[in-house]
PDB file of N, CA and C in Angstrom:
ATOM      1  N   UNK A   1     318.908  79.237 188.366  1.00  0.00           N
ATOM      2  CA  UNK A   1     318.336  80.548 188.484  1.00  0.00           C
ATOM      3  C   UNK A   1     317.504  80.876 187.239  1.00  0.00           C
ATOM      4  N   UNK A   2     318.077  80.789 186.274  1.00  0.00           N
ATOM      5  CA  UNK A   2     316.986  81.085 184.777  1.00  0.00           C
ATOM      6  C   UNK A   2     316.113  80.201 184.703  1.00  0.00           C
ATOM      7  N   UNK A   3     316.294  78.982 184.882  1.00  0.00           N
ATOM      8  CA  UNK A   3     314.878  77.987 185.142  1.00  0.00           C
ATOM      9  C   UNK A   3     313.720  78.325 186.246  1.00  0.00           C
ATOM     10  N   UNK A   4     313.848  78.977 187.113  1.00  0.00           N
ATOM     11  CA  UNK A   4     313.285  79.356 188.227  1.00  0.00           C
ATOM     12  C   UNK A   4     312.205  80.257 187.317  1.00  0.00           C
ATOM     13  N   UNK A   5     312.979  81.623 187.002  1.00  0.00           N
ATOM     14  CA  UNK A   5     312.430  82.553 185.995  1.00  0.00           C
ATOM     15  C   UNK A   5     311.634  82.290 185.235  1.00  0.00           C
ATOM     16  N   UNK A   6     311.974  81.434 184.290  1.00  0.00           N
ATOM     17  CA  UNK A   6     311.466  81.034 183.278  1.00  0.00           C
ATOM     18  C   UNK A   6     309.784  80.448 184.140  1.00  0.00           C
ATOM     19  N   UNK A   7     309.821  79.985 184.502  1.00  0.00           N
ATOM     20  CA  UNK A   7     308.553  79.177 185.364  1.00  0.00           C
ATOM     21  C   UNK A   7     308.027  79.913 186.176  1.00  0.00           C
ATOM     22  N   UNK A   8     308.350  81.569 186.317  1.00  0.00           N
ATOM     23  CA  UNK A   8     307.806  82.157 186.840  1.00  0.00           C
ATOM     24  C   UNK A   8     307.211  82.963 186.005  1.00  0.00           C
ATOM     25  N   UNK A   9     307.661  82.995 185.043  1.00  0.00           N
ATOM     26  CA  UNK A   9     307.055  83.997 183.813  1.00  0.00           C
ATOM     27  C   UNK A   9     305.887  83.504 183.830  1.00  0.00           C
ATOM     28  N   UNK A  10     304.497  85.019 183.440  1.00  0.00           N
ATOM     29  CA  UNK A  10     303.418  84.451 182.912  1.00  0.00           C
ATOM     30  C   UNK A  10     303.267  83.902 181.165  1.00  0.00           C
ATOM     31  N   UNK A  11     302.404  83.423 181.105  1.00  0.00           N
ATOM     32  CA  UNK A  11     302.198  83.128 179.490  1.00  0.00           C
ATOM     33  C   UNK A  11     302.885  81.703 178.511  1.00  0.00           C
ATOM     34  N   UNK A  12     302.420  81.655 177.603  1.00  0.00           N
ATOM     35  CA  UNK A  12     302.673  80.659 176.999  1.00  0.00           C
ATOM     36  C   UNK A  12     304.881  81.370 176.558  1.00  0.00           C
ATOM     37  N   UNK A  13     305.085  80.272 175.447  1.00  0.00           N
ATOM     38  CA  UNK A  13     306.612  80.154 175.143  1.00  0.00           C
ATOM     39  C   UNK A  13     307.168  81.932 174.559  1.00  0.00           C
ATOM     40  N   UNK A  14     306.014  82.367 173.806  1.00  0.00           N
ATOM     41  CA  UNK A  14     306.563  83.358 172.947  1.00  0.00           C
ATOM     42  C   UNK A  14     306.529  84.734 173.773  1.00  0.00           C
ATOM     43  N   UNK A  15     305.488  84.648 174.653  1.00  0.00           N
ATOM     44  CA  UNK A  15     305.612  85.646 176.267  1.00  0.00           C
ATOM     45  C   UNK A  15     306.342  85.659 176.814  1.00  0.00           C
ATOM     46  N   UNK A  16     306.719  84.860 177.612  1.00  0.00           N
ATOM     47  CA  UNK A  16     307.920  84.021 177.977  1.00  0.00           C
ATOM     48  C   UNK A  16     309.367  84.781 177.229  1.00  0.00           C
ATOM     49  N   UNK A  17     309.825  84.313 176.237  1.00  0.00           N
ATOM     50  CA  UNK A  17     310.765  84.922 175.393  1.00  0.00           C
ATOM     51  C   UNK A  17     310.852  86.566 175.475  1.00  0.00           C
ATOM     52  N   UNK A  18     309.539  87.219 175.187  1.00  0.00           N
ATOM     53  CA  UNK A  18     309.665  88.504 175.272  1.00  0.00           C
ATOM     54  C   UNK A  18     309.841  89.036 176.245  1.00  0.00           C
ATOM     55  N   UNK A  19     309.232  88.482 177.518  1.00  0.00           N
ATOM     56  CA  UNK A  19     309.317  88.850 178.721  1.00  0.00           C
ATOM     57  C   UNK A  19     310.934  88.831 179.274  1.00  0.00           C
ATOM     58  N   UNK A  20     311.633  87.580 178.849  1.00  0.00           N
ATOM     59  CA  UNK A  20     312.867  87.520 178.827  1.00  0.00           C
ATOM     60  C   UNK A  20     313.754  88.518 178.289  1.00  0.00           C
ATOM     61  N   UNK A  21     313.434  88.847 177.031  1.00  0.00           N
ATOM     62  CA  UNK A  21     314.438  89.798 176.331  1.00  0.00           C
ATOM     63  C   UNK A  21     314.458  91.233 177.226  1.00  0.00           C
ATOM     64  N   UNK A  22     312.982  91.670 176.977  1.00  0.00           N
ATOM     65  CA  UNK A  22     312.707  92.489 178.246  1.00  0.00           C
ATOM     66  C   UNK A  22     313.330  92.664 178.898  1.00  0.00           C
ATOM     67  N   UNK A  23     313.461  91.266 180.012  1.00  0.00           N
ATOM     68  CA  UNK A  23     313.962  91.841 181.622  1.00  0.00           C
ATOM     69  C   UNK A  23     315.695  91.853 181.350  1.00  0.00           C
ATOM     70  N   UNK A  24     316.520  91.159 180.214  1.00  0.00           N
ATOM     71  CA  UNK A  24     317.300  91.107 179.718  1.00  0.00           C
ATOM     72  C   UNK A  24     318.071  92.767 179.485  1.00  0.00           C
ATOM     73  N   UNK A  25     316.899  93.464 178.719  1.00  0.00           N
ATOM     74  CA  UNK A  25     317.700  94.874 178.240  1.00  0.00           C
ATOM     75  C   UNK A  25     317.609  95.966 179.389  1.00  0.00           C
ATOM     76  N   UNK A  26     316.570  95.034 180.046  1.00  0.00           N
ATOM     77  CA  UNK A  26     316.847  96.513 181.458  1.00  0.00           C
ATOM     78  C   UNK A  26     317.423  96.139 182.822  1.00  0.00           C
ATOM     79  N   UNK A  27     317.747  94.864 182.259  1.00  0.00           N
ATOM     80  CA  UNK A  27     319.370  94.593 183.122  1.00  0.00           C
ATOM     81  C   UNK A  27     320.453  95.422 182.964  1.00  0.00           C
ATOM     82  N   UNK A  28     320.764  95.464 181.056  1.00  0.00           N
ATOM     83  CA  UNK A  28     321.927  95.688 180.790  1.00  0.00           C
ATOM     84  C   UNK A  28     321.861  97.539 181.265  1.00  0.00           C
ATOM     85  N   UNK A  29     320.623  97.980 180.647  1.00  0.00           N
ATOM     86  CA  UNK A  29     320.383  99.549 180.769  1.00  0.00           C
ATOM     87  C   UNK A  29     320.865  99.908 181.827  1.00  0.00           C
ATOM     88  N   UNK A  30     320.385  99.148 183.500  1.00  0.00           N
ATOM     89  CA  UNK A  30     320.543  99.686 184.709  1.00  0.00           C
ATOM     90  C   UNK A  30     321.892  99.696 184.421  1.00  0.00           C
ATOM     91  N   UNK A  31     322.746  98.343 184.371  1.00  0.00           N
ATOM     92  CA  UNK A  31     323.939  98.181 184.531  1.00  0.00           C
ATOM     93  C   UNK A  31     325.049  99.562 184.003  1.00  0.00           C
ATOM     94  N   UNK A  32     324.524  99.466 182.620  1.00  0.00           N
ATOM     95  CA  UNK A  32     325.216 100.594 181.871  1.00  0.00           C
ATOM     96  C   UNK A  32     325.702 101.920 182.263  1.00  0.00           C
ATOM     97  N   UNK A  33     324.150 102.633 182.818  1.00  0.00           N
ATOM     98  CA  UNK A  33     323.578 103.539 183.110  1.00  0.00           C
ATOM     99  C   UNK A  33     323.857 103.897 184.730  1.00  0.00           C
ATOM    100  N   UNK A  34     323.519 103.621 185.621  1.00  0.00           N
ATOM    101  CA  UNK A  34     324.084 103.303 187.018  1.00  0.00           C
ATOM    102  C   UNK A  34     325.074 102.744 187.903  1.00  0.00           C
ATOM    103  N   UNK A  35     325.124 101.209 187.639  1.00  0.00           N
ATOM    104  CA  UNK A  35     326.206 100.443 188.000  1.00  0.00           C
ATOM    105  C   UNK A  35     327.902 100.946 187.441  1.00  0.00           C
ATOM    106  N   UNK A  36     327.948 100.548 186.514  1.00  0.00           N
ATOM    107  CA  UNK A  36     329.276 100.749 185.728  1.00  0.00           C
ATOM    108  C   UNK A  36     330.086 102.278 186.247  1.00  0.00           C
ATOM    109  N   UNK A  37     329.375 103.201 185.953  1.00  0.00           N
ATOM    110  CA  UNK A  37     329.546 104.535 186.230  1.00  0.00           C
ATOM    111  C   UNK A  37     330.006 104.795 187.724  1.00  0.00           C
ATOM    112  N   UNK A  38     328.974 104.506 188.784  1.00  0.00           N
ATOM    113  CA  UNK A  38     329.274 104.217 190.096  1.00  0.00           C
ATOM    114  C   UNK A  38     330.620 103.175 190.456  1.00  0.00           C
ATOM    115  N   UNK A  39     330.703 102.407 189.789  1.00  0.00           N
ATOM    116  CA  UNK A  39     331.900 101.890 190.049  1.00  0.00           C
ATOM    117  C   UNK A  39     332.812 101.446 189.125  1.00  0.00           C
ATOM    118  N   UNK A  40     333.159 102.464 188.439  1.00  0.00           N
ATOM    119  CA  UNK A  40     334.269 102.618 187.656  1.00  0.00           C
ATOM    120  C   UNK A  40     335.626 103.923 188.257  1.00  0.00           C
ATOM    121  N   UNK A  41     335.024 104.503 189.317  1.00  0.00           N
ATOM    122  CA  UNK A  41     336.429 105.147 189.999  1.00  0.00           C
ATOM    123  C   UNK A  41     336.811 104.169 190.949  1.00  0.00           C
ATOM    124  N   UNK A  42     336.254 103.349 191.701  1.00  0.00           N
ATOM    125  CA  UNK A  42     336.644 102.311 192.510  1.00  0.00           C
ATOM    126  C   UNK A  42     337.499 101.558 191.588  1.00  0.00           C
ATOM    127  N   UNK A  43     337.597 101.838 190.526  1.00  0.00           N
ATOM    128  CA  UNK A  43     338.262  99.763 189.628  1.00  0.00           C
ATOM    129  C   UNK A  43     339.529 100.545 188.866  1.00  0.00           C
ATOM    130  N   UNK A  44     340.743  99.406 189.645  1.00  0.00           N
ATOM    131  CA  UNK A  44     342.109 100.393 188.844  1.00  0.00           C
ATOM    132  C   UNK A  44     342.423 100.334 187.389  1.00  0.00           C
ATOM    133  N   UNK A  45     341.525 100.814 186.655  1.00  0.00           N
ATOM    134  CA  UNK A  45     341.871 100.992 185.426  1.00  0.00           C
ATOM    135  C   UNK A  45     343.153 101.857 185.089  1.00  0.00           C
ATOM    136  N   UNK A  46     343.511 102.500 185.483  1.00  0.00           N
ATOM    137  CA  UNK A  46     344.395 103.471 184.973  1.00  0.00           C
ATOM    138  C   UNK A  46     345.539 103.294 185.901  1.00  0.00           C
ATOM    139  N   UNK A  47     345.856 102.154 186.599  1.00  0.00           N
ATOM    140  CA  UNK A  47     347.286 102.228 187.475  1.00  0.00           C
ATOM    141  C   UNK A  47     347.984 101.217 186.431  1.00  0.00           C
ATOM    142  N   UNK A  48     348.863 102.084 186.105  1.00  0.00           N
ATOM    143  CA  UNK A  48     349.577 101.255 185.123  1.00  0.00           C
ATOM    144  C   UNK A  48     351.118 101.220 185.533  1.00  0.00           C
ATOM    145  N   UNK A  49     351.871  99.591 185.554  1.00  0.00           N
ATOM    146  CA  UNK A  49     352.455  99.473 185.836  1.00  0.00           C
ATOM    147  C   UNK A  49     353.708  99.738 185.377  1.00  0.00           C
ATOM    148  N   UNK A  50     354.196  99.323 183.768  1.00  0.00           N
ATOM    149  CA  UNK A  50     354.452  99.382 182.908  1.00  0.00           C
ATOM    150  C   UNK A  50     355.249 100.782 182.833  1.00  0.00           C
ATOM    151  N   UNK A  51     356.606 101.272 182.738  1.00  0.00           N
ATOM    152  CA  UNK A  51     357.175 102.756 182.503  1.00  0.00           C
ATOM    153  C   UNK A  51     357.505 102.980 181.289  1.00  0.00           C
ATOM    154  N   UNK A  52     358.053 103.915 180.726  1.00  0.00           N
ATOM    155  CA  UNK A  52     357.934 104.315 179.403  1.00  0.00           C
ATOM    156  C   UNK A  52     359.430 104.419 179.624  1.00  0.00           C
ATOM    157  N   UNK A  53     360.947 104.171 179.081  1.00  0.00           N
ATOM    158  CA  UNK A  53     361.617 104.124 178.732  1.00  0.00           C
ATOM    159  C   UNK A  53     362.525 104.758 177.682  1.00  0.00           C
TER     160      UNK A  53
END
């Protein structure tokens, strides 16, 4: 899959790279920002099994 990318990118190596970092931080942004949030009441963080004694 990143080889694909990579060869789809325009430009020589150092385009390439930036273009990468790029599509890199607005991966993580969406993720952060949208994803995570949206599905963080779905994910059992807080069922804890464990009793206090």
């Amino acid at each position: 899959m990143y080889g694909w990318i990579w060869r789809h990118l325009p430009g020589n190596v150092w385009v390439k790279a930036l273009l990468s970092l790029v599509l890199t931080l607005t991966v993580v942004y969406v993720l952060f920002q949208y994803v995570f949030p949206w599905a963080e009441p779905l994910l059992p963080f807080n069922d804890v099994t464990v009793n206090d004694q």
